[in-house]
Protein backbone atom coordinates (compact mmCIF):
# COMPACT_ATOMS: atom_id res chain seq x y z
CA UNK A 1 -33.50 23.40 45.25
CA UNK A 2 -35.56 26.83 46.02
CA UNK A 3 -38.81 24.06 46.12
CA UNK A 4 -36.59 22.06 49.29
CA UNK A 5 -35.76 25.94 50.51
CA UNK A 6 -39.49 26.87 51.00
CA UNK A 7 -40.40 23.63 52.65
CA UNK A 8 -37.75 23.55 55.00
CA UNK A 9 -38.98 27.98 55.84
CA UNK A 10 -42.73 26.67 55.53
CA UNK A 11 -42.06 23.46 58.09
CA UNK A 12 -42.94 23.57 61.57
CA UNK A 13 -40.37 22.75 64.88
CA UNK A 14 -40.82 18.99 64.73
CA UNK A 15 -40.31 18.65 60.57
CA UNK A 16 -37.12 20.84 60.90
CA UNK A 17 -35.93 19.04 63.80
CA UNK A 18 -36.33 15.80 62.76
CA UNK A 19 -34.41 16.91 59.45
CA UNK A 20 -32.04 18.32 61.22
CA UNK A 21 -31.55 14.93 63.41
CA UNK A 22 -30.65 12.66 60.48
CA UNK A 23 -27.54 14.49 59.24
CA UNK A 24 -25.46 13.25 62.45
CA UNK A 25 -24.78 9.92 61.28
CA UNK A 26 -24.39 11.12 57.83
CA UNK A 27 -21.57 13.16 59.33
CA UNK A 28 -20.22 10.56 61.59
CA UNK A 29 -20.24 8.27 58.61
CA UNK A 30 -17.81 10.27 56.76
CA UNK A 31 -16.01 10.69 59.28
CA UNK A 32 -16.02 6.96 60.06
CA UNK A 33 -14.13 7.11 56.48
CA UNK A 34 -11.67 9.38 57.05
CA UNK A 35 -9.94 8.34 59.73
CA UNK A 36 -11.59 4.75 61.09
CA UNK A 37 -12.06 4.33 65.04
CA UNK A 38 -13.86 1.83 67.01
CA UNK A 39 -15.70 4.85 68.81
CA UNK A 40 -16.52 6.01 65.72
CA UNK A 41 -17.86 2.75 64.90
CA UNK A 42 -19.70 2.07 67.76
CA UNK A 43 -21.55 5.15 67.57
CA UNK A 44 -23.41 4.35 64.60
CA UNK A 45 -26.07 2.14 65.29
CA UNK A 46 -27.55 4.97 68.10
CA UNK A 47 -27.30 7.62 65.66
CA UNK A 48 -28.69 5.54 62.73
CA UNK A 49 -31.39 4.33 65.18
CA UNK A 50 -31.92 7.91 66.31
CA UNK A 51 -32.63 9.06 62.40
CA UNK A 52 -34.99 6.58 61.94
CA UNK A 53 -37.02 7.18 64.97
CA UNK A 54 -36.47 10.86 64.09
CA UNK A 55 -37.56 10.18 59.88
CA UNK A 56 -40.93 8.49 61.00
CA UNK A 57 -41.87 10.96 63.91
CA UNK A 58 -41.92 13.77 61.12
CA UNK A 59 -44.02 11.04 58.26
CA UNK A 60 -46.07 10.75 61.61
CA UNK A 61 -46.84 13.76 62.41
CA UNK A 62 -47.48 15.23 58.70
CA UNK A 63 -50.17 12.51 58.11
CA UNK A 64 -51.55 13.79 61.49
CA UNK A 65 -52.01 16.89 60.22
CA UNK A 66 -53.33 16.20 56.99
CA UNK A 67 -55.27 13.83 58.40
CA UNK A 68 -56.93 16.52 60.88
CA UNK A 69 -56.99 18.73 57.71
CA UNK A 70 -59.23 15.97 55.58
CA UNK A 71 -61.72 15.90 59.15
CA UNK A 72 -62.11 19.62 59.46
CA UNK A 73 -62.90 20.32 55.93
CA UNK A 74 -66.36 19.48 54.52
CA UNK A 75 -65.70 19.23 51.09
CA UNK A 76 -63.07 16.19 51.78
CA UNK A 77 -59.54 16.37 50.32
CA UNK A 78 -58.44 18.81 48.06
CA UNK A 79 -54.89 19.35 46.26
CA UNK A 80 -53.66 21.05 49.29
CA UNK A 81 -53.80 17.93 51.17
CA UNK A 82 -52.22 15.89 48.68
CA UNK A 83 -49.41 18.20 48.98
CA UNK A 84 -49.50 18.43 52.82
CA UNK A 85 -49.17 13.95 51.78
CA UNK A 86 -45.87 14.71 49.83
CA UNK A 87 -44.51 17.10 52.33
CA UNK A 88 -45.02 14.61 55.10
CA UNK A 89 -42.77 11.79 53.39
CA UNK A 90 -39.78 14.55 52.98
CA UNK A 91 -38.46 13.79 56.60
CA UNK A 92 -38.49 9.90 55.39
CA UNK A 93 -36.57 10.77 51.62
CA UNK A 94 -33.97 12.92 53.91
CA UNK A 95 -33.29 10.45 56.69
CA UNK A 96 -33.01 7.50 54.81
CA UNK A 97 -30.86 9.40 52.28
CA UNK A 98 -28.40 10.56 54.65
CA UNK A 99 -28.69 6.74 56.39
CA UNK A 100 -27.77 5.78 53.10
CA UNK A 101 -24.55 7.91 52.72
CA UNK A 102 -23.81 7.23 56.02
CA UNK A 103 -23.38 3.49 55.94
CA UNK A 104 -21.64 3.39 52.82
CA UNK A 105 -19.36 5.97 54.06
CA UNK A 106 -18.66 3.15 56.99
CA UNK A 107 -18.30 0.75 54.38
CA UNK A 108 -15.47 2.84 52.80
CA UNK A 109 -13.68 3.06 56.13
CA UNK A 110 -13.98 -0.13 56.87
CA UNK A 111 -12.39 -1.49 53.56
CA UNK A 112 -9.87 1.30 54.68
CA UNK A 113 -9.36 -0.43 57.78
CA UNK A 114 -8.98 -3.70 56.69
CA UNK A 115 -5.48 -5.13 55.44
């Protein structure tokens, strides 16, 4: 957990913001289960669309900047850019994670719902 802590103080605005992004489905999602609405409902697909968009603008832009990294540097790749690799798919695990509670959260209310 401390590992997750350091990213999250090392990452820059867009990593932490696109982080930040995918949680609001998550959150509508249990919500969704706890008390089931149409509006509710109907705002899922935006905000799941909205933390995918977000979840591959932060894998973009850390293989950007690795990728700038590996052309600046004359010796080629070293382990710092492998890790700068593994950091950049953390805003992918994350989003898809949360998508995941998310929907299955809606699936919950929606057996709820249902007579």
């Amino acid at each position: 957990m401390t590992r997750m802590m350091d990213f999250f103080s090392q990452a820059g605005l867009v990593a932490k913001f696109s982080i930040l992004i995918v949680f609001a489905p998550m959150v509508m999602g249990v919500l969704y289960a706890i008390r089931p609405t149409e509006a509710r409902l109907a705002l899922m697909r935006p905000l799941s669309l909205a933390a995918i968009f977000s979840s591959l603008v932060g894998l973009s832009t850390g293989l950007i900047n690795v990728l700038v990294g590996i052309s600046n540097s004359a010796g080629g790749p070293n382990s710092a850019m492998y890790v700068g690799l593994a950091e950049s798919l953390v805003s992918c695990l994350v989003g898809f994670g949360s998508l995941t509670i998310a929907w299955l959260s809606v699936a919950l209310g929606m057996r709820r719902q249902t007579p």
